[in-house]
PDB file of N, CA and C in Angstrom:
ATOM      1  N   UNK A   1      -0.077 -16.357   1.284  1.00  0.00           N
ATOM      2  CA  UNK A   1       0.060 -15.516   0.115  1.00  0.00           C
ATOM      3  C   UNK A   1       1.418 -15.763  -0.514  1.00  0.00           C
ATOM      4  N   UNK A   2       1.364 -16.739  -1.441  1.00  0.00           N
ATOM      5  CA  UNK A   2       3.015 -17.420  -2.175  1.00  0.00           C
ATOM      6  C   UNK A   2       2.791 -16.540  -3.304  1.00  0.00           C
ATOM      7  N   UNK A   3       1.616 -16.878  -3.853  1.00  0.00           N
ATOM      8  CA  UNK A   3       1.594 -16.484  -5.309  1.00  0.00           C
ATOM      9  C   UNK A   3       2.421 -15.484  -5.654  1.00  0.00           C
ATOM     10  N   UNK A   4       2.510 -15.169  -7.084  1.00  0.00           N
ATOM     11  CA  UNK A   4       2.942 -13.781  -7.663  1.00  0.00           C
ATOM     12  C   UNK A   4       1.002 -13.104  -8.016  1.00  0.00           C
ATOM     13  N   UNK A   5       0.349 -13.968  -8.541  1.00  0.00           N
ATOM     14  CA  UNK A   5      -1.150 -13.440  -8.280  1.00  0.00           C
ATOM     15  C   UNK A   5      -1.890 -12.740  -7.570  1.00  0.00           C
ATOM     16  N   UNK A   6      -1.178 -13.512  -6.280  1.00  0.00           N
ATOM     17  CA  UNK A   6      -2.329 -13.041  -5.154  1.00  0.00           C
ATOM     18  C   UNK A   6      -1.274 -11.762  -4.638  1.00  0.00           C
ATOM     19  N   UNK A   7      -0.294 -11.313  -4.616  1.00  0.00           N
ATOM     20  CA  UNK A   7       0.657 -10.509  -4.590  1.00  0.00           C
ATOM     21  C   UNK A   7       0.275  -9.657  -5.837  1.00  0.00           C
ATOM     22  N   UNK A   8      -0.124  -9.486  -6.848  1.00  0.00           N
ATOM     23  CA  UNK A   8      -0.578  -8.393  -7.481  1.00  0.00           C
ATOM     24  C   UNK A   8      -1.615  -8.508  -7.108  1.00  0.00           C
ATOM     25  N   UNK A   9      -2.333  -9.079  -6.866  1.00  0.00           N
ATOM     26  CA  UNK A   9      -4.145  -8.558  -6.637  1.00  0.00           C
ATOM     27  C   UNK A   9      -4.095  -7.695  -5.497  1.00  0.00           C
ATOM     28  N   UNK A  10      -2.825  -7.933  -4.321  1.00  0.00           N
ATOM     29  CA  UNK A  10      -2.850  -7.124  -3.001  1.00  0.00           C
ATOM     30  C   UNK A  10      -2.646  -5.482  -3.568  1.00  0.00           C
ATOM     31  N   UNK A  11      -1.803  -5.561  -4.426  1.00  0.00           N
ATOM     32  CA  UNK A  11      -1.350  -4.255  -4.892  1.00  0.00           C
ATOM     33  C   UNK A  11      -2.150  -3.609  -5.611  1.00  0.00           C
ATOM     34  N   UNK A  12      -3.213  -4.318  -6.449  1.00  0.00           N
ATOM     35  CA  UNK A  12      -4.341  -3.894  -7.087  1.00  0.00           C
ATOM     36  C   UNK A  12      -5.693  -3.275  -6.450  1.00  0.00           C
ATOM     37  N   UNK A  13      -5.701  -3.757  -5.023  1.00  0.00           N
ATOM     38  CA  UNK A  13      -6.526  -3.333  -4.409  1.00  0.00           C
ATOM     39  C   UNK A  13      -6.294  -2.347  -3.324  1.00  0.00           C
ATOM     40  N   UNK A  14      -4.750  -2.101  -3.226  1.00  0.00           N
ATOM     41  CA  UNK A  14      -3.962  -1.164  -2.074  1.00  0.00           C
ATOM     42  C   UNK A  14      -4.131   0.540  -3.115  1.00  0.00           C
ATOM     43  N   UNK A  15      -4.279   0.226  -4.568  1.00  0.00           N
ATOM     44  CA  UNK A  15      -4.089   1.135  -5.238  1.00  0.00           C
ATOM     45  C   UNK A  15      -4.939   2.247  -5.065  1.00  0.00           C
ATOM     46  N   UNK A  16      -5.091   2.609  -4.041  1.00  0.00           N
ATOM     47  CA  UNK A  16      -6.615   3.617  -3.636  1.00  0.00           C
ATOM     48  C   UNK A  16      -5.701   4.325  -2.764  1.00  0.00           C
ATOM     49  N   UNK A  17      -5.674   5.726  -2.838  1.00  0.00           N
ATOM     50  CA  UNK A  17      -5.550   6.713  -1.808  1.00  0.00           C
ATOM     51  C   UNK A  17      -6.295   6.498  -0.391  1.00  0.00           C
ATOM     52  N   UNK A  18      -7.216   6.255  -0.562  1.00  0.00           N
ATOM     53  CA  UNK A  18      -8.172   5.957   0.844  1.00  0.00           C
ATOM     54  C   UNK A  18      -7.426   4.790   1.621  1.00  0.00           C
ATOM     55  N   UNK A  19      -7.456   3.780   0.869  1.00  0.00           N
ATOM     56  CA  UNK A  19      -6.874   2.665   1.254  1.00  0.00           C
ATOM     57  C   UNK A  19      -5.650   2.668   1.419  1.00  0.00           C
ATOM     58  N   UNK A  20      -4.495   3.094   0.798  1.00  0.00           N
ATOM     59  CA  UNK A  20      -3.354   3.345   1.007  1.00  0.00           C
ATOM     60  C   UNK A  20      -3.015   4.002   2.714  1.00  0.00           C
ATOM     61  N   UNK A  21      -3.949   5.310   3.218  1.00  0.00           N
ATOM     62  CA  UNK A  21      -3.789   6.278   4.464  1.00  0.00           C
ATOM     63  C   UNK A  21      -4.717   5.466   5.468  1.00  0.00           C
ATOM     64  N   UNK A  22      -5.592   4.104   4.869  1.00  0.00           N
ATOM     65  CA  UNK A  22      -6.048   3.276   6.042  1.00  0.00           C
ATOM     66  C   UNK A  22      -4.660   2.178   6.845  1.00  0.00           C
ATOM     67  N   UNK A  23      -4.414   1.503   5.365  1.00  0.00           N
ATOM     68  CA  UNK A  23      -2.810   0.709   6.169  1.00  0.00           C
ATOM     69  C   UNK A  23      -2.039   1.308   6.243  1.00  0.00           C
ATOM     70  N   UNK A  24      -1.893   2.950   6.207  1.00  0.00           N
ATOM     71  CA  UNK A  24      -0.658   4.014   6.618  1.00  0.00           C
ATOM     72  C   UNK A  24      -0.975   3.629   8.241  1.00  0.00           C
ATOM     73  N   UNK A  25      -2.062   4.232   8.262  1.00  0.00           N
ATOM     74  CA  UNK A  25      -2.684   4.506   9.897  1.00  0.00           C
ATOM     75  C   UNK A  25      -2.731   2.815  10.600  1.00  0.00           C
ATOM     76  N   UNK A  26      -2.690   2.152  10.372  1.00  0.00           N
ATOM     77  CA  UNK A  26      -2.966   0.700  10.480  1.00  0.00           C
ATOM     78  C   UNK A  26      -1.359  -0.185  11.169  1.00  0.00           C
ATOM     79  N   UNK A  27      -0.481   0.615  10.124  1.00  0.00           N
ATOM     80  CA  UNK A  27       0.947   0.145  10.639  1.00  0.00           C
ATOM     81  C   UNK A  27       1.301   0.707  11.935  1.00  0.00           C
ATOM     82  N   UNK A  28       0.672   1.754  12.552  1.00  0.00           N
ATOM     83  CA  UNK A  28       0.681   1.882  14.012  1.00  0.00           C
ATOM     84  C   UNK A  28       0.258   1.674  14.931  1.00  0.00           C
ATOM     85  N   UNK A  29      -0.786   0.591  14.545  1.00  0.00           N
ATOM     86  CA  UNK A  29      -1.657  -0.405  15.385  1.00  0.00           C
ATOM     87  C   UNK A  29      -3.349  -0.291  15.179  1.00  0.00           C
ATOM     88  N   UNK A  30      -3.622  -1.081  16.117  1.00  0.00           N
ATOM     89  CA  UNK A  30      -5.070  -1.129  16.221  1.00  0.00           C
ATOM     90  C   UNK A  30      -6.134   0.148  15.726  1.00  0.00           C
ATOM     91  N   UNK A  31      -6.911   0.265  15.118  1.00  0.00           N
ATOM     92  CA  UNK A  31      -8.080   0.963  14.794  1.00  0.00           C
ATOM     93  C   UNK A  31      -9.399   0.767  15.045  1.00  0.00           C
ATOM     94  N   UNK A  32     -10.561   1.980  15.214  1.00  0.00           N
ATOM     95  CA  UNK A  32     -12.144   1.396  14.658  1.00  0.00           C
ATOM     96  C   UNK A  32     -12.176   2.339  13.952  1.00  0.00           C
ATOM     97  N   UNK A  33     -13.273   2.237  13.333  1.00  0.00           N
ATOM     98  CA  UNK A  33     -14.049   2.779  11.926  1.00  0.00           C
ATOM     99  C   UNK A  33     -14.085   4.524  12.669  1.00  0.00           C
ATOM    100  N   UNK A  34     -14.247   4.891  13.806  1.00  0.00           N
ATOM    101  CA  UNK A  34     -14.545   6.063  13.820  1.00  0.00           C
ATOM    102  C   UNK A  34     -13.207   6.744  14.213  1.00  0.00           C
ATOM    103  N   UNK A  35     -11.909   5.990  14.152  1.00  0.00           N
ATOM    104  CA  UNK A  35     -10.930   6.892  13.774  1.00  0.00           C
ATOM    105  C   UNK A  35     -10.260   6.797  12.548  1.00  0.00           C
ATOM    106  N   UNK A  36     -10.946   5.944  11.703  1.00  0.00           N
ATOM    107  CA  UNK A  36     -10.557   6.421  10.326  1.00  0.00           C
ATOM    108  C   UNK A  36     -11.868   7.340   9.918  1.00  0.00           C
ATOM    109  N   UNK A  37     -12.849   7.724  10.264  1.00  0.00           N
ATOM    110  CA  UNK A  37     -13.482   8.869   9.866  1.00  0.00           C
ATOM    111  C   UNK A  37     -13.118  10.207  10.261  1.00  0.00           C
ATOM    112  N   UNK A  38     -12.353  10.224  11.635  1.00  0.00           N
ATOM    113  CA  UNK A  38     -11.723  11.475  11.784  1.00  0.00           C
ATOM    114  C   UNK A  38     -11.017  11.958  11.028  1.00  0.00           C
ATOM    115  N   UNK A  39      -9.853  11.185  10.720  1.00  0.00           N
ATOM    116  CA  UNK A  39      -8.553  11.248  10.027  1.00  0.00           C
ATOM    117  C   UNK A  39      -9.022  11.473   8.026  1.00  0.00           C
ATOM    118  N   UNK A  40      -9.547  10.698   7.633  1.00  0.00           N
ATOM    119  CA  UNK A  40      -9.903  10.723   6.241  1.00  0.00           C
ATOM    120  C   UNK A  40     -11.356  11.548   5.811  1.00  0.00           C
ATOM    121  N   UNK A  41     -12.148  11.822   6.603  1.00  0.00           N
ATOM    122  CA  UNK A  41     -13.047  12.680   6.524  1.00  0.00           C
ATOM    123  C   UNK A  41     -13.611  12.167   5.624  1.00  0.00           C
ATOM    124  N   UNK A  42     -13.767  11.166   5.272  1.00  0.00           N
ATOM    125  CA  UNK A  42     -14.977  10.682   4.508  1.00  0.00           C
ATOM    126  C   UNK A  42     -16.191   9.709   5.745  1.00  0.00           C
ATOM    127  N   UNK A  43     -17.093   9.681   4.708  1.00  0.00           N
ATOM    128  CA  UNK A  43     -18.481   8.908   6.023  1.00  0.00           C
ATOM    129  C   UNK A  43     -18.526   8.136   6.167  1.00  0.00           C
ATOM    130  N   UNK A  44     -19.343   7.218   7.377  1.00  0.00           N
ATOM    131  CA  UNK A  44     -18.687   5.904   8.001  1.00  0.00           C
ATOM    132  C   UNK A  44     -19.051   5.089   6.563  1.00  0.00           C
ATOM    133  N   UNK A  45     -19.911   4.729   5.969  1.00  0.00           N
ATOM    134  CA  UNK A  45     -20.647   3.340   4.894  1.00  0.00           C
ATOM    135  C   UNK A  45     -19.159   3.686   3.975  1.00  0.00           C
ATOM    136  N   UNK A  46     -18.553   5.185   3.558  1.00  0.00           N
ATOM    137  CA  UNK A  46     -17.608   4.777   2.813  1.00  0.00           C
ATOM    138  C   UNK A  46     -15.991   4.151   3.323  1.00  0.00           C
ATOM    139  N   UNK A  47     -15.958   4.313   4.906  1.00  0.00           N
ATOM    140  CA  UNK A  47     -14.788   3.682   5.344  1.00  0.00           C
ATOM    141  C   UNK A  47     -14.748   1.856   5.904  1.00  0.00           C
ATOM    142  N   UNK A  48     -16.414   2.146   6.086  1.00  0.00           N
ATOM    143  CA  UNK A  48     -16.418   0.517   5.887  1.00  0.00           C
ATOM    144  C   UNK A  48     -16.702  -0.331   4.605  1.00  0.00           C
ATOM    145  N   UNK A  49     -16.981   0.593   3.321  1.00  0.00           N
ATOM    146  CA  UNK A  49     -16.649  -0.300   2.047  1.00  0.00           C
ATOM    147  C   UNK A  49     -14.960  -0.541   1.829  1.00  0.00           C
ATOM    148  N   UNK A  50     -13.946   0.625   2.424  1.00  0.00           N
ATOM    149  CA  UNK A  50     -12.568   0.356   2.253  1.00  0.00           C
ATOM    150  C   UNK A  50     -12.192  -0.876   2.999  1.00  0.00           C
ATOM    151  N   UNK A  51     -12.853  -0.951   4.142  1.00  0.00           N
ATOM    152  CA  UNK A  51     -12.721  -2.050   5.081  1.00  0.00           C
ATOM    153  C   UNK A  51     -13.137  -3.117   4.757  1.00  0.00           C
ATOM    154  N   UNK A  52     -13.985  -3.444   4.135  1.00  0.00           N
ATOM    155  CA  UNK A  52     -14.511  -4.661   3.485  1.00  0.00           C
ATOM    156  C   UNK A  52     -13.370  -5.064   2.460  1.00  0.00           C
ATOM    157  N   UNK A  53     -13.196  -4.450   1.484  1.00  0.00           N
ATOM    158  CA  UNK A  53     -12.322  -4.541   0.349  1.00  0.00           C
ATOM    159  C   UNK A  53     -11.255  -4.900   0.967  1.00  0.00           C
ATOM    160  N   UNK A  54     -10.494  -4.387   1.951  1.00  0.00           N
ATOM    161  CA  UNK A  54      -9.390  -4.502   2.584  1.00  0.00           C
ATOM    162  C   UNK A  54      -9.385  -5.917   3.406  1.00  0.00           C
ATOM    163  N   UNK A  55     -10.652  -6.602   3.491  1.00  0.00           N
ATOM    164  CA  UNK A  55     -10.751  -7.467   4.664  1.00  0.00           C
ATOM    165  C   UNK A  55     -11.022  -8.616   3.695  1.00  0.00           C
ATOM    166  N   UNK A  56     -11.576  -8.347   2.259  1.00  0.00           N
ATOM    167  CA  UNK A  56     -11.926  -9.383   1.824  1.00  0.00           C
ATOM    168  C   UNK A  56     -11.222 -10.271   0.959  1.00  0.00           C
ATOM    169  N   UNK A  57      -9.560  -9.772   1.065  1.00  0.00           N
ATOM    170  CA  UNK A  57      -8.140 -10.105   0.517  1.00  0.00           C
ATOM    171  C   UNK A  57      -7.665 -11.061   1.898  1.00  0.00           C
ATOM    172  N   UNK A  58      -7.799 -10.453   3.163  1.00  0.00           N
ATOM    173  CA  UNK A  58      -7.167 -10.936   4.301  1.00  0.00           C
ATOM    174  C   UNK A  58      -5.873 -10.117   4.447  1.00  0.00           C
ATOM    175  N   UNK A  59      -6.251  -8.875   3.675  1.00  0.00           N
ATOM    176  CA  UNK A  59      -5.120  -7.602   4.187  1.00  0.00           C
ATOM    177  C   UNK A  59      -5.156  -7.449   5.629  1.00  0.00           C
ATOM    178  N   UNK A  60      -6.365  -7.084   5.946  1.00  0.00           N
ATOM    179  CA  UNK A  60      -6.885  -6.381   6.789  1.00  0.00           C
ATOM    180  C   UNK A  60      -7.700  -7.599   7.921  1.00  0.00           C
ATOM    181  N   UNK A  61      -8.006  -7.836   8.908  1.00  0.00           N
ATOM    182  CA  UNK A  61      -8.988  -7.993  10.027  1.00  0.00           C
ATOM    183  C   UNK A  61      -9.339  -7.336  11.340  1.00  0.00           C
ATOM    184  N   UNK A  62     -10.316  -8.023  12.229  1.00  0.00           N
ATOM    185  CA  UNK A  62     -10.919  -7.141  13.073  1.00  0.00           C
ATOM    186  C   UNK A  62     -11.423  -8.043  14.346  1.00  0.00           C
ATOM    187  N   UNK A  63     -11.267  -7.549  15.305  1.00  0.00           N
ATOM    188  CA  UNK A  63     -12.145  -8.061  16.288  1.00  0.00           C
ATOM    189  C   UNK A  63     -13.285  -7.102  17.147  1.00  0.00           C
ATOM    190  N   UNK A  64     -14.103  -7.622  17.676  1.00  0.00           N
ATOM    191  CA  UNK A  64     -15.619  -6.880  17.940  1.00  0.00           C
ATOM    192  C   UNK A  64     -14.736  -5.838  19.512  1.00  0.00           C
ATOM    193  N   UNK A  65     -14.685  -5.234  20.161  1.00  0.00           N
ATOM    194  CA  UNK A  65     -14.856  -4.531  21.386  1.00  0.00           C
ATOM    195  C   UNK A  65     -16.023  -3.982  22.052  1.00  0.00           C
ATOM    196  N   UNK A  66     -17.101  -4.481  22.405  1.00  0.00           N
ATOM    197  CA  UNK A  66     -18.136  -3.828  22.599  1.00  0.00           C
ATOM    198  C   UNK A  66     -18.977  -3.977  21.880  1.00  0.00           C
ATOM    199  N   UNK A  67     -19.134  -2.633  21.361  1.00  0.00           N
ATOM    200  CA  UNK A  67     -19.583  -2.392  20.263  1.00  0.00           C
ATOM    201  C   UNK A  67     -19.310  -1.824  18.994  1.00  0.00           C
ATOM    202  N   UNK A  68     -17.430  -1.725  19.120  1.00  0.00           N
ATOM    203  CA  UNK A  68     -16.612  -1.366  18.674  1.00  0.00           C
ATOM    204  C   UNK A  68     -15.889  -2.710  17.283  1.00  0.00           C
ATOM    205  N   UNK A  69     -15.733  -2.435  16.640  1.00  0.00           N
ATOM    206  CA  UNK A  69     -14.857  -3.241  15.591  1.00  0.00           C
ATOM    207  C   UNK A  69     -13.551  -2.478  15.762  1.00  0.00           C
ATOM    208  N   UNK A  70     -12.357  -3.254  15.642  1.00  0.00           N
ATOM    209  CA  UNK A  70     -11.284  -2.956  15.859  1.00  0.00           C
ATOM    210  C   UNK A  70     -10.625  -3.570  14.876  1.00  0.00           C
ATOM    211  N   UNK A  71      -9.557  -2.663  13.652  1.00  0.00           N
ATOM    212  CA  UNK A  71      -9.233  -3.346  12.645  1.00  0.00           C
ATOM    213  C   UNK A  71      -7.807  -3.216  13.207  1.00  0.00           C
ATOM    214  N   UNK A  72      -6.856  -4.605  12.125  1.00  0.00           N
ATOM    215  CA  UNK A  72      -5.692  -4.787  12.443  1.00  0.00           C
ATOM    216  C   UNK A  72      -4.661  -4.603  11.326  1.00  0.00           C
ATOM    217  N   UNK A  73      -4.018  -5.117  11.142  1.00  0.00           N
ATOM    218  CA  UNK A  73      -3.275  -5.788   9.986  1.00  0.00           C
ATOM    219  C   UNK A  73      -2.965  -7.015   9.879  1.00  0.00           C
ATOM    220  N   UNK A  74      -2.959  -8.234   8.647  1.00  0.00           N
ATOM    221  CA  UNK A  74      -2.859  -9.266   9.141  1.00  0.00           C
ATOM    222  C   UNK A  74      -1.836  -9.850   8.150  1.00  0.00           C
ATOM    223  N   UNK A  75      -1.478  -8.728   7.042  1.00  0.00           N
ATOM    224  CA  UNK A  75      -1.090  -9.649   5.693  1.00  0.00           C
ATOM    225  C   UNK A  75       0.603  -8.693   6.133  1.00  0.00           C
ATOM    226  N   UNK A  76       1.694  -9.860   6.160  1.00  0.00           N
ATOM    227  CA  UNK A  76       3.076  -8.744   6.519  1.00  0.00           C
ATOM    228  C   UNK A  76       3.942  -8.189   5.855  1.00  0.00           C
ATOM    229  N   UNK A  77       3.265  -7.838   4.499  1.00  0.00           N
ATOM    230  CA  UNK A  77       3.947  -7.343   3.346  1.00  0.00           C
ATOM    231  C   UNK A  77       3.379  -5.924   3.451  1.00  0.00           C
ATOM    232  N   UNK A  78       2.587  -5.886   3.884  1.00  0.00           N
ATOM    233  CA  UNK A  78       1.995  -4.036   3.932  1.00  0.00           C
ATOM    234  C   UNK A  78       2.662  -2.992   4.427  1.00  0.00           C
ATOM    235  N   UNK A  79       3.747  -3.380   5.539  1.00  0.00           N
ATOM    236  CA  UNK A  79       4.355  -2.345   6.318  1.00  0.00           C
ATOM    237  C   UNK A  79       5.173  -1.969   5.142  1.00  0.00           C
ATOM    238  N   UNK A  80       5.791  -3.118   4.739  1.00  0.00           N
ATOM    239  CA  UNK A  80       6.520  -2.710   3.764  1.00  0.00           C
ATOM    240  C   UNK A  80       6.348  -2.253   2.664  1.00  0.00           C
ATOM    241  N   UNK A  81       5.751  -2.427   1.902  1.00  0.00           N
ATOM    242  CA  UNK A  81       4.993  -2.015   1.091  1.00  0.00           C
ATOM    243  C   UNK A  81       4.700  -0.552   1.632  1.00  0.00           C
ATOM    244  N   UNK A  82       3.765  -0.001   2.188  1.00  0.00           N
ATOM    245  CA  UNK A  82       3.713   1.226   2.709  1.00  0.00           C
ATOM    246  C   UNK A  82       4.657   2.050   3.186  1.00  0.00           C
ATOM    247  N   UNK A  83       6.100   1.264   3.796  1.00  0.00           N
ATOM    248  CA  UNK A  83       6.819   1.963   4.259  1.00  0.00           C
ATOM    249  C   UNK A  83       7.942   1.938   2.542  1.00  0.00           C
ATOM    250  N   UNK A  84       7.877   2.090   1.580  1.00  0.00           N
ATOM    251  CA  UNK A  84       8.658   1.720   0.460  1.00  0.00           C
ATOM    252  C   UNK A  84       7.738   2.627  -0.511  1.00  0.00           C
ATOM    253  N   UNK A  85       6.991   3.148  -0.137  1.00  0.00           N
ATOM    254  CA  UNK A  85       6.357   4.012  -0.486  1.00  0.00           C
ATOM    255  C   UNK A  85       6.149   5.209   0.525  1.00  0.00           C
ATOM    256  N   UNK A  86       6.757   5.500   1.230  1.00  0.00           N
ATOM    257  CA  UNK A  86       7.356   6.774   2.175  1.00  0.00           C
ATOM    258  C   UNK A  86       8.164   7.008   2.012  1.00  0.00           C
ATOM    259  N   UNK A  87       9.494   6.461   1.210  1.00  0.00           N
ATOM    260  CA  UNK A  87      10.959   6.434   0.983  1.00  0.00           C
ATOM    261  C   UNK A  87      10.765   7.706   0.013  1.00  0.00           C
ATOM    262  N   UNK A  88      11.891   8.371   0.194  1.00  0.00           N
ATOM    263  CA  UNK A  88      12.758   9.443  -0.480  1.00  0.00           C
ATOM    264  C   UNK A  88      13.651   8.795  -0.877  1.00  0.00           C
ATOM    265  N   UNK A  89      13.268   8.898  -2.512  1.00  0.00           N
ATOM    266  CA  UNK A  89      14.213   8.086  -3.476  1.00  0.00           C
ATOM    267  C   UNK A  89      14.977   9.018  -4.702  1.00  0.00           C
ATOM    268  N   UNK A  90      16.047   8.837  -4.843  1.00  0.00           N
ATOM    269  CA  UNK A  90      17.188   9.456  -5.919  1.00  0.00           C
ATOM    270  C   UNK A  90      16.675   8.697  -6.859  1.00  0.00           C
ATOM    271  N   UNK A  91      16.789   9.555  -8.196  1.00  0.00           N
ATOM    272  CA  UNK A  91      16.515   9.043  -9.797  1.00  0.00           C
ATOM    273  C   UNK A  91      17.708   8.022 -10.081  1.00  0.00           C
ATOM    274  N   UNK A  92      17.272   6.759 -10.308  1.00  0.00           N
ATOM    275  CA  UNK A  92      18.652   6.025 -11.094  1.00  0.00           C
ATOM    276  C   UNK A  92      19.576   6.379 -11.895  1.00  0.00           C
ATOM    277  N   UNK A  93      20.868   6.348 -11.802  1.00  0.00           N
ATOM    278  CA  UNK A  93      21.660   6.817 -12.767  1.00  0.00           C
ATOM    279  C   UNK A  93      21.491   6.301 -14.231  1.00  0.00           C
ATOM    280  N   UNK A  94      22.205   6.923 -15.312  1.00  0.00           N
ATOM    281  CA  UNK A  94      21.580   6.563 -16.395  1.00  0.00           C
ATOM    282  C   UNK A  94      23.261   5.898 -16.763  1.00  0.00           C
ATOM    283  N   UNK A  95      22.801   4.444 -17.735  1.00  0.00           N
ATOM    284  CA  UNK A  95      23.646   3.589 -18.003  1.00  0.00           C
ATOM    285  C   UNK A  95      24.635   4.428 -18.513  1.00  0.00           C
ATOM    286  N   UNK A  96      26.002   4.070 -18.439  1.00  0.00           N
ATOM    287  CA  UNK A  96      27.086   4.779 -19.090  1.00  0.00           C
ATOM    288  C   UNK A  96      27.169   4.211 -20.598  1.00  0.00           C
ATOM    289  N   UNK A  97      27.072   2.742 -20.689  1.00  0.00           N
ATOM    290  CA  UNK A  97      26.699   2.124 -22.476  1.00  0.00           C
ATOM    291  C   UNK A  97      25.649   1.241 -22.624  1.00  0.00           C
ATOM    292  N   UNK A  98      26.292   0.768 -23.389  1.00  0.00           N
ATOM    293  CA  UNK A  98      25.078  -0.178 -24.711  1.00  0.00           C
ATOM    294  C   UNK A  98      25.380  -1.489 -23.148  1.00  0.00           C
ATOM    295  N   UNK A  99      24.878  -2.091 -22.411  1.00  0.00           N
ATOM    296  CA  UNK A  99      24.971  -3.301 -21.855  1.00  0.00           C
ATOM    297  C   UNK A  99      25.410  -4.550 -22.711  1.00  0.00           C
ATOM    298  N   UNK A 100      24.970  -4.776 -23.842  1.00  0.00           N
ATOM    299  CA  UNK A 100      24.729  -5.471 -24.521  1.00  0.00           C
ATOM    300  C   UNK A 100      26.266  -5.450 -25.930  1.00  0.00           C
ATOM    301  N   UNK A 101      26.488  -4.161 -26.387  1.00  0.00           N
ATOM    302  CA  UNK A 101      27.717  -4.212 -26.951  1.00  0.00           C
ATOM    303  C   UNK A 101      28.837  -3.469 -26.806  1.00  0.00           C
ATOM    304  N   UNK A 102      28.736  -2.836 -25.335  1.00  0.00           N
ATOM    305  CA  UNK A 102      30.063  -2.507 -24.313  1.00  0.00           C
ATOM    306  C   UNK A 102      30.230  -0.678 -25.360  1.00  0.00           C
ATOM    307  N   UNK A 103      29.733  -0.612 -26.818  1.00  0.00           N
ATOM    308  CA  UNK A 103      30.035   0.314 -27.155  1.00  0.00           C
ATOM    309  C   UNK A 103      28.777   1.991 -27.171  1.00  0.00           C
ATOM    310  N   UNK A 104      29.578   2.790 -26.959  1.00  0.00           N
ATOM    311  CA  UNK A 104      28.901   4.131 -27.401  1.00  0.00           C
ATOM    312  C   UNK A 104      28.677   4.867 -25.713  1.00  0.00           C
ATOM    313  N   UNK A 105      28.635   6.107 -26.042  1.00  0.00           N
ATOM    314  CA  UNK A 105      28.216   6.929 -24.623  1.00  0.00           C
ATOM    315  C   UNK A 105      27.006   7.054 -24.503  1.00  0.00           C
ATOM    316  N   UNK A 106      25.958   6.730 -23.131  1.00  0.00           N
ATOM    317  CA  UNK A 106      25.046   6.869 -22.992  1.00  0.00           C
ATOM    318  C   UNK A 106      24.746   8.329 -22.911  1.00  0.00           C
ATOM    319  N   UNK A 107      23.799   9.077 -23.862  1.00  0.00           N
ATOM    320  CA  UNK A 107      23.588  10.789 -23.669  1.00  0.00           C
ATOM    321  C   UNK A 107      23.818  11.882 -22.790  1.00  0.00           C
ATOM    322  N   UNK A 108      22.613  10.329 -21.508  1.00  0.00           N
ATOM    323  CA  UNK A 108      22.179  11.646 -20.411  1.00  0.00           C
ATOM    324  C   UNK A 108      21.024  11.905 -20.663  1.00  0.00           C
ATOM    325  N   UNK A 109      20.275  11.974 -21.891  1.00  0.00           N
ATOM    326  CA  UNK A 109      19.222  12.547 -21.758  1.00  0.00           C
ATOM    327  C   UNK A 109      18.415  10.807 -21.915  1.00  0.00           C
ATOM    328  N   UNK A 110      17.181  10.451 -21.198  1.00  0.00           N
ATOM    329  CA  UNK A 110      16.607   9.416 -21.559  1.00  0.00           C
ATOM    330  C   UNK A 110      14.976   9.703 -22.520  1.00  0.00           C
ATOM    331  N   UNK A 111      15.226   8.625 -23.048  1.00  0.00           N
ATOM    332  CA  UNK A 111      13.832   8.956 -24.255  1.00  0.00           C
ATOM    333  C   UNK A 111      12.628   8.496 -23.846  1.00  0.00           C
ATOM    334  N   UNK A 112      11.385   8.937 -23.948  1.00  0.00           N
ATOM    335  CA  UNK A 112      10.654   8.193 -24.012  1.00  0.00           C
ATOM    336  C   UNK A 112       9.399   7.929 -24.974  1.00  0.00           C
TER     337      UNK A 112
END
């Protein structure tokens, strides 16, 4: 995964609440499908469509146990990613001037 492409498509498809609290739960190791149904309380066909989606990037993989599927993590930008999104973050300060012609006081208030 070099691209800048395939690096937004990861983020495009992480963009799900569901999916987001699957590689939450995921960065602490091994899983199957029936402890992400505990935890997310949704039903198994909808935690294995997250799993598919998740698997069909190469975010995500699995190996069989039994009769158990056991998902992993495989892509190593997710911790981070997830953990960069747990951060308690301070608002940026607001520029003191113009960057560009060194002159005037920045308000304080920003526009949008």
């Amino acid at each position: 995964m070099d691209s800048l492409s395939e690096k937004v498509e990861v983020l495009r498809v992480m963009a799900h609440p569901v999916r987001i609290r699957i590689l939450k739960d995921l960065t602490m190791g091994v899983k199957c499908v029936s402890d992400f149904e505990d935890f997310l309380e949704i039903s198994q066909p909808n935690v294995s469509q997250h799993l598919s989606v998740l698997r069909s990037l190469n975010i995500i993989d699995y190996y069989v146990d039994g009769r158990l599927r056991c998902y992993y993590l495989v892509n190593p930008l997710i911790p981070e990613i997830v953990g960069a999104l747990e951060k308690e973050l301070d608002p940026l300060p607001a520029p003191a001037c113009c960057p560009v012609t060194k002159k005037g006081k920045y308000p304080g208030e920003r526009r949008h």
